[in-house]
Protein backbone atom coordinates (compact mmCIF):
# COMPACT_ATOMS: atom_id res chain seq x y z
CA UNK A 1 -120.61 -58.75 4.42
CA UNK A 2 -119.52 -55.95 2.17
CA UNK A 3 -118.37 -53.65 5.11
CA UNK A 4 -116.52 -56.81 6.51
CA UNK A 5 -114.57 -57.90 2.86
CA UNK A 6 -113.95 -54.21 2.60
CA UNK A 7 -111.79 -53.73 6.32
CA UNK A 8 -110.42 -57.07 5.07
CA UNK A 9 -109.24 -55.58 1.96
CA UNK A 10 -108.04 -52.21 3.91
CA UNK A 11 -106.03 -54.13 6.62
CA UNK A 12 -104.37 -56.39 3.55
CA UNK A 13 -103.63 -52.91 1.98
CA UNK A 14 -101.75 -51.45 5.44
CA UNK A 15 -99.78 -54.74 5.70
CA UNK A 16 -98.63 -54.67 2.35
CA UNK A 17 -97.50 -50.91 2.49
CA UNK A 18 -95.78 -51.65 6.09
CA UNK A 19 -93.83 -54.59 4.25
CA UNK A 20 -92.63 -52.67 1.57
CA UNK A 21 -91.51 -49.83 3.18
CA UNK A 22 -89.51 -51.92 5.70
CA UNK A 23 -88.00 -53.60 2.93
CA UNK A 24 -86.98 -50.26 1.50
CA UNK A 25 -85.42 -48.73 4.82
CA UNK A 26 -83.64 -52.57 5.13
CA UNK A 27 -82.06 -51.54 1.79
CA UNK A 28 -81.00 -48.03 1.93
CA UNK A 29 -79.30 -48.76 5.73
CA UNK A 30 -76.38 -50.77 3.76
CA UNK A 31 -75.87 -48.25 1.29
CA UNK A 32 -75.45 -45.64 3.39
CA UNK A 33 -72.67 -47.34 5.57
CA UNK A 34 -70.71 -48.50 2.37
CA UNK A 35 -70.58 -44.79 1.40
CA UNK A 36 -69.65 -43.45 4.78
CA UNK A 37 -67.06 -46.50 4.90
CA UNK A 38 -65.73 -45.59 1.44
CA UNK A 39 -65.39 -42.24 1.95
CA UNK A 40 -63.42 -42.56 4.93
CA UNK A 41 -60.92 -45.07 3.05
CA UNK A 42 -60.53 -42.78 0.56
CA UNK A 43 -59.72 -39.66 3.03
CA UNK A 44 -57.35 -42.50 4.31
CA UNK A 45 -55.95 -43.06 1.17
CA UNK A 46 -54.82 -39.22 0.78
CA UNK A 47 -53.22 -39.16 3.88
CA UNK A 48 -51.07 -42.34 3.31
CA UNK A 49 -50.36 -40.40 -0.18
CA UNK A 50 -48.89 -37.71 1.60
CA UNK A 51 -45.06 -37.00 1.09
CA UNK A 52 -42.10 -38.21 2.88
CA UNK A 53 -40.53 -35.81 2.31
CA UNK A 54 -40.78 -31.83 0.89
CA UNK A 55 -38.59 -29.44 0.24
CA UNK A 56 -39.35 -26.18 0.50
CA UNK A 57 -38.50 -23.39 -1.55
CA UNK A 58 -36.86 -20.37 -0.39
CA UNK A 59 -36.56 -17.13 -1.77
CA UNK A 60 -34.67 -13.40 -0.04
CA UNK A 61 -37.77 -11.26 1.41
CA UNK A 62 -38.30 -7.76 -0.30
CA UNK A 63 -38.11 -5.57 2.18
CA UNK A 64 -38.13 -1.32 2.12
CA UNK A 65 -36.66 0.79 3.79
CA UNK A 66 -38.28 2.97 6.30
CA UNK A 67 -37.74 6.75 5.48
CA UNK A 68 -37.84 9.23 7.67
CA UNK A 69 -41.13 11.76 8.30
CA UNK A 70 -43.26 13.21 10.84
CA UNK A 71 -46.86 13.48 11.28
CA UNK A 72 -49.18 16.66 10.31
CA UNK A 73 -50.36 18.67 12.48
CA UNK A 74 -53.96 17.44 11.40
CA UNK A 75 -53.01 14.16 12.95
CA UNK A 76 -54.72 13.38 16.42
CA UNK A 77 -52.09 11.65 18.65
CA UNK A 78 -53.78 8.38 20.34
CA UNK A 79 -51.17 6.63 22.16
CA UNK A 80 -47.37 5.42 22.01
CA UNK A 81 -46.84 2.04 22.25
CA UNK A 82 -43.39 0.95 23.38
CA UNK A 83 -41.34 -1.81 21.31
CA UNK A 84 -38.58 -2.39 23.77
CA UNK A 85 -35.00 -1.49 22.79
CA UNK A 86 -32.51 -1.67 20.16
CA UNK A 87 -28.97 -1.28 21.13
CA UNK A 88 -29.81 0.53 24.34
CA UNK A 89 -31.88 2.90 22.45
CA UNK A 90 -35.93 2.43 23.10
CA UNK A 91 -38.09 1.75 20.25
CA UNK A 92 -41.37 3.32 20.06
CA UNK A 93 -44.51 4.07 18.05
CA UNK A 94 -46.66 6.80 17.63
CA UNK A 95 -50.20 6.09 17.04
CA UNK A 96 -52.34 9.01 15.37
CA UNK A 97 -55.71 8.93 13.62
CA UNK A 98 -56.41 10.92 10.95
CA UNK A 99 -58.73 14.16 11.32
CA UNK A 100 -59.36 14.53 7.34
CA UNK A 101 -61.26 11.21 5.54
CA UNK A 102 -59.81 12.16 2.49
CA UNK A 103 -56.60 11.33 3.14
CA UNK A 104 -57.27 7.93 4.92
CA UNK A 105 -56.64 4.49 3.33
CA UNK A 106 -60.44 3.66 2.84
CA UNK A 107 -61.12 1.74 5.80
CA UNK A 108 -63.17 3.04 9.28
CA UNK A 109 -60.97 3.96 12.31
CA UNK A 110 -57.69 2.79 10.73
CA UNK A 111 -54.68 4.83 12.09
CA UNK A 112 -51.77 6.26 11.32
CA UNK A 113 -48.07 5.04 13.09
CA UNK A 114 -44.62 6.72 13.22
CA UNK A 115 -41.52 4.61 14.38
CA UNK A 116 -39.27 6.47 17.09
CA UNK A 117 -35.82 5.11 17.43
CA UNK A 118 -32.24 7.24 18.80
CA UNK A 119 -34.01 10.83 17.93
CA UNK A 120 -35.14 9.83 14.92
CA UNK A 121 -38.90 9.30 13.09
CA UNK A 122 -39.81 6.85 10.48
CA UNK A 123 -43.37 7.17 8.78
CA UNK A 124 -44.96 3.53 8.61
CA UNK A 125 -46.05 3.30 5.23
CA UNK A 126 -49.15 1.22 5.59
CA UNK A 127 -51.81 2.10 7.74
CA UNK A 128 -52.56 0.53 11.03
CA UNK A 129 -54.77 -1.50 12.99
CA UNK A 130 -58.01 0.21 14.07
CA UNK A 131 -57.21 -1.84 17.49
CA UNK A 132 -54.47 0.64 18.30
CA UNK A 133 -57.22 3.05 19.35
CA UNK A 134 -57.49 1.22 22.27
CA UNK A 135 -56.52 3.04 25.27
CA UNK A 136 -54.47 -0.45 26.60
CA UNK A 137 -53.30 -2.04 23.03
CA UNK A 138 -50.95 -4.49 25.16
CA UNK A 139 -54.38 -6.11 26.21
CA UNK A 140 -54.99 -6.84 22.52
CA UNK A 141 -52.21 -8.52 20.23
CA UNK A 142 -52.07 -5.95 17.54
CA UNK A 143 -48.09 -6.03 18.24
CA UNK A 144 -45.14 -8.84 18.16
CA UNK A 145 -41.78 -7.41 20.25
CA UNK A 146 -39.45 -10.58 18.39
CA UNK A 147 -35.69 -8.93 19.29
CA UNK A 148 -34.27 -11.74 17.56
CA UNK A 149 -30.35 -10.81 16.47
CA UNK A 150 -29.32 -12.88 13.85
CA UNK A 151 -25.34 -12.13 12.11
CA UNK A 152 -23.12 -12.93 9.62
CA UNK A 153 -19.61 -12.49 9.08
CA UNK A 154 -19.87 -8.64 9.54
CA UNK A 155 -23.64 -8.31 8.67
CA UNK A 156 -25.55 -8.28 11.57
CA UNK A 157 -30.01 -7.57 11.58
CA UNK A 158 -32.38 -7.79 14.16
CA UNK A 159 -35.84 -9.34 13.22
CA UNK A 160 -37.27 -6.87 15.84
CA UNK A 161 -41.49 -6.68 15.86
CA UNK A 162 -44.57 -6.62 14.32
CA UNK A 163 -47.38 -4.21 13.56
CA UNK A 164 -50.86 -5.50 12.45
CA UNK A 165 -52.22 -3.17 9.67
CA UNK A 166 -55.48 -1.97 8.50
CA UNK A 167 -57.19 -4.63 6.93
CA UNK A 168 -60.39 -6.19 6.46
CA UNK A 169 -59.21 -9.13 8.58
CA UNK A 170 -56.68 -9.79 11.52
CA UNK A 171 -53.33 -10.30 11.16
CA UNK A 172 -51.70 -8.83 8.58
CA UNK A 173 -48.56 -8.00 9.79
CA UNK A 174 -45.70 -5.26 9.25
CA UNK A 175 -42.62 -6.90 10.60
CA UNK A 176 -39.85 -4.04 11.22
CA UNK A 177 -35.96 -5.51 10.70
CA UNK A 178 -33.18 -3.33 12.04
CA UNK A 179 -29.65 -3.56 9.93
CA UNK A 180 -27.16 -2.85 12.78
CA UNK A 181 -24.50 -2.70 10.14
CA UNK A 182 -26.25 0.17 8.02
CA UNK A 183 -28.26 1.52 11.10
CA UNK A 184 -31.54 1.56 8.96
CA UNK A 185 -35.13 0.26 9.41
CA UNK A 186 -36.40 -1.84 6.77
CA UNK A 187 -40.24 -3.58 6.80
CA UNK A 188 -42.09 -5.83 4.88
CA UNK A 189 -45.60 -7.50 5.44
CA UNK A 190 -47.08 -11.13 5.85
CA UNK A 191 -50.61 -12.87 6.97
CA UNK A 192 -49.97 -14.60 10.16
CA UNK A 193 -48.87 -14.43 13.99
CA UNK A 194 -44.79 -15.04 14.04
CA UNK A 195 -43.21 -17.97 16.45
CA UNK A 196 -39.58 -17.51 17.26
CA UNK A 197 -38.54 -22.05 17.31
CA UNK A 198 -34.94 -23.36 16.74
CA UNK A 199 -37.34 -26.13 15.15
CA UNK A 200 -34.73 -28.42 14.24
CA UNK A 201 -32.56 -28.01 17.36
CA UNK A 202 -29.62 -26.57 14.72
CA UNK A 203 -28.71 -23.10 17.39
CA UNK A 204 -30.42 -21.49 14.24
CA UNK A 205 -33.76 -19.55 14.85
CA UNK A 206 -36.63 -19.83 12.20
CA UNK A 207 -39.63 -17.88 12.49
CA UNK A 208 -42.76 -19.63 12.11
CA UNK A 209 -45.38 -17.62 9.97
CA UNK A 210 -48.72 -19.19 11.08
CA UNK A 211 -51.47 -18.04 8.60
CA UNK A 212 -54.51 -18.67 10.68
CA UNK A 213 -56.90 -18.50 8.05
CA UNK A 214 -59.84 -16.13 6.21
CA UNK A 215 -63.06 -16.30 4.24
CA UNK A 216 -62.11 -19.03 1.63
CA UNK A 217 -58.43 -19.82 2.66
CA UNK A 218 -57.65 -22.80 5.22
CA UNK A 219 -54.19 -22.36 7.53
CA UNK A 220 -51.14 -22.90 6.42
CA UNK A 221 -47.28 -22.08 7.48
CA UNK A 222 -44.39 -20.46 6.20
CA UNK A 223 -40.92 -20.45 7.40
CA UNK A 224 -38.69 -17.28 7.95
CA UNK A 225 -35.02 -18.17 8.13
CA UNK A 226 -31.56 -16.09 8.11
CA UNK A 227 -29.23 -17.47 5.35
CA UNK A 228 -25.35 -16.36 4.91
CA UNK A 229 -26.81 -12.79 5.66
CA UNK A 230 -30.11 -12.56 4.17
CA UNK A 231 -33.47 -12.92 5.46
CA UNK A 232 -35.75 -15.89 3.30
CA UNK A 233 -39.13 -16.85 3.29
CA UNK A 234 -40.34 -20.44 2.03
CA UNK A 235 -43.40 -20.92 0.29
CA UNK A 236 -46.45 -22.25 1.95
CA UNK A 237 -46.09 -25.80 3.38
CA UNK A 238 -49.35 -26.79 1.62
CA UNK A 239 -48.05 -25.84 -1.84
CA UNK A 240 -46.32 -28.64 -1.86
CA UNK A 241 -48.56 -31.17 -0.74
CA UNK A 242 -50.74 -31.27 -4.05
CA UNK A 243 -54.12 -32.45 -1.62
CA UNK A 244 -56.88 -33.09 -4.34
CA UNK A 245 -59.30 -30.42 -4.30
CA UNK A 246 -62.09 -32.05 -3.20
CA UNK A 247 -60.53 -32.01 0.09
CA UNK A 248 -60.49 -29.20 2.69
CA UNK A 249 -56.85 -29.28 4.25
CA UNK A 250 -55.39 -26.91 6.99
CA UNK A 251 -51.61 -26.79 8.42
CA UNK A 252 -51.10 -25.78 11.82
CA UNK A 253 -47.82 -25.30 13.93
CA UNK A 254 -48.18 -27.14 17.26
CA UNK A 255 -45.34 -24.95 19.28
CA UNK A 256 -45.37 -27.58 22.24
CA UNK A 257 -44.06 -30.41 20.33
CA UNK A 258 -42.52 -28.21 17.74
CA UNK A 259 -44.15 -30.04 14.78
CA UNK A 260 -46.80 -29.54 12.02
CA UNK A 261 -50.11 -30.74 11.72
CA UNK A 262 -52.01 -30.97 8.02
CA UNK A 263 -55.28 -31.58 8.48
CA UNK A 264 -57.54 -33.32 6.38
CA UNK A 265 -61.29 -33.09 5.80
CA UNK A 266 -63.91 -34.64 3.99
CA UNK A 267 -67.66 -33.67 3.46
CA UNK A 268 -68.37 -35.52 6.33
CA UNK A 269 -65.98 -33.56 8.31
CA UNK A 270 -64.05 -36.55 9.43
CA UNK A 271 -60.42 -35.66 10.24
CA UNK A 272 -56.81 -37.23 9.48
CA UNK A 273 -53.69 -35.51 10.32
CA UNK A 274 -50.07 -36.12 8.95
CA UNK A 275 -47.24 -35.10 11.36
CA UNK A 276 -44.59 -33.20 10.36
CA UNK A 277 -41.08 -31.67 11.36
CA UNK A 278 -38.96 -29.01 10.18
CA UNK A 279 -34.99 -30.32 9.90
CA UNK A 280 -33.00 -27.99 7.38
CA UNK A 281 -35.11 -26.39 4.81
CA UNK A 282 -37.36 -29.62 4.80
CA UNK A 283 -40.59 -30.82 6.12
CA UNK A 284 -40.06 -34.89 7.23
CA UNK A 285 -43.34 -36.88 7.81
CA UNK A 286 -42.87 -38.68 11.26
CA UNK A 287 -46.58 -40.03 11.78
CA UNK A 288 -50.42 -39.35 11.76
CA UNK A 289 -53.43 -38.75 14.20
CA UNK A 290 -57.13 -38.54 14.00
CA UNK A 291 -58.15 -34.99 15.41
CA UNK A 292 -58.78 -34.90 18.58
CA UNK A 293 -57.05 -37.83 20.43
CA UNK A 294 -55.19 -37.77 23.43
């Protein structure tokens, strides 16, 4: 009798523990979907709080001139890479790697470039890519050939190329200008991979500065645009957003519909995007998708 009152007991003991912890898992399962549901009405919420409307801010580029030099004999010629022509006259670079770690900039297999251009060589202030030391660079996009003219009145530059520098990341660029009027090189450098878009259909080319992202920073776009004879650059688009913290955010440049996509994550990783376009120094919302719909 005591054996039987004590399975009795046992089996009364495994019910109630089965109850209660179906109970629990009953209660949790609602609490769980409230959260997830919140959370996505909230990521909602910033995306419907999104701008219009922004301006951007532009300000003139600094750019240097290019001075002439040539390299030292200790320099190891690797290549020349050819940057097309410039008023009939071929543009070229001369890739080198230096002999003597000394004198590099600090960072393994950088090298060492030299612009050609109608007789004369300009030293590249900033060292180069460590990709140029391969034997076929045009297999590898170290290099942007951009020829874009762009004039006005009797001012006239070309927003030629770009070189991608030594760096402990990819693509930051040297972009090389050309002033046909003064017959000088000037350069100046930027994160990103350059698209050449008449974005808002205007005849007026902007350059789209696509920052792809690295470590802790999330894409985002600039715009390069010639105005009454001088060469601006806008902030970053996401500047102007003002996205809470709490959210990650991206901006890309979609080139086949010409339009910009900001991105917006939460912990959860689900994804909004608000649409924009470019029209005259402005960004103008014109809808929004969830990431990855047809």
């Amino acid at each position: 009798m005591k054996l039987h009152l004590i399975l009795l007991l046992f089996l009364a003991f495994l019910l109630l523990i089965t109850s209660c912890g179906t109970s629990d898992i009953q209660l949790i399962e609602p609490v769980q979907t409230d959260r997830e549901e919140g959370e996505a009405m909230a990521l909602q919420r910033v995306i419907e709080s999104l701008p219009d409307s922004v301006e951007l801010s532009f300000t003139p580029i600094q750019a240097r001139i290019l001075e002439e030099g040539r390299p030292k004999k200790r320099l190891e010629l690797i290549q020349v890479v050819s940057l097309g022509s410039v008023g009939g006259e071929n543009v070229s670079i001369q890739v080198y790697k230096e002999s003597d770690e000394s004198k590099t900039c600090g960072l393994q297999d950088e090298t060492i470039s030299f612009l050609n251009h109608k007789g004369h060589t300009y030293r590249i202030q900033e060292c180069t890519s460590s990709n140029f030391t391969y034997e076929d660079a045009k297999k590898n996009i170290h290099y942007f050939i951009l020829d874009q003219a762009y004039e006005y009145e009797s001012r006239k530059q070309i927003f030629h190329a770009g070189l991608e520098l030594a760096a402990n990341g990819p693509n930051r660029i040297l972009y090389l200008l050309y002033d046909v009027t003064e017959s000088k090189w000037f350069s100046f450098e930027d994160w990103g991979i350059p698209y050449l878009q008449d974005l808002d259909k205007s005849g007026d080319i902007e350059i789209v500065n696509q920052f792809p992202g690295q470590h802790m920073s999330w894409p985002d776009v600039t715009i390069y645009r010639w105005h009454e004879g001088v060469f601006e650059r806008s902030n970053l688009f996401k500047e102007s957003l003002q996205i809470p913290i709490e959210y990650i955010s991206a901006i890309t440049y979609n080139q086949d519909e010409m339009v910009f996509e900001v991105t917006v994550m939460n912990q959860n990783l689900n994804q909004l995007a608000a649409v924009y376009r470019y029209e005259k120094g402005n960004f103008i919302r014109v809808g929004k998708r969830i990431i990855g719909e047809d």
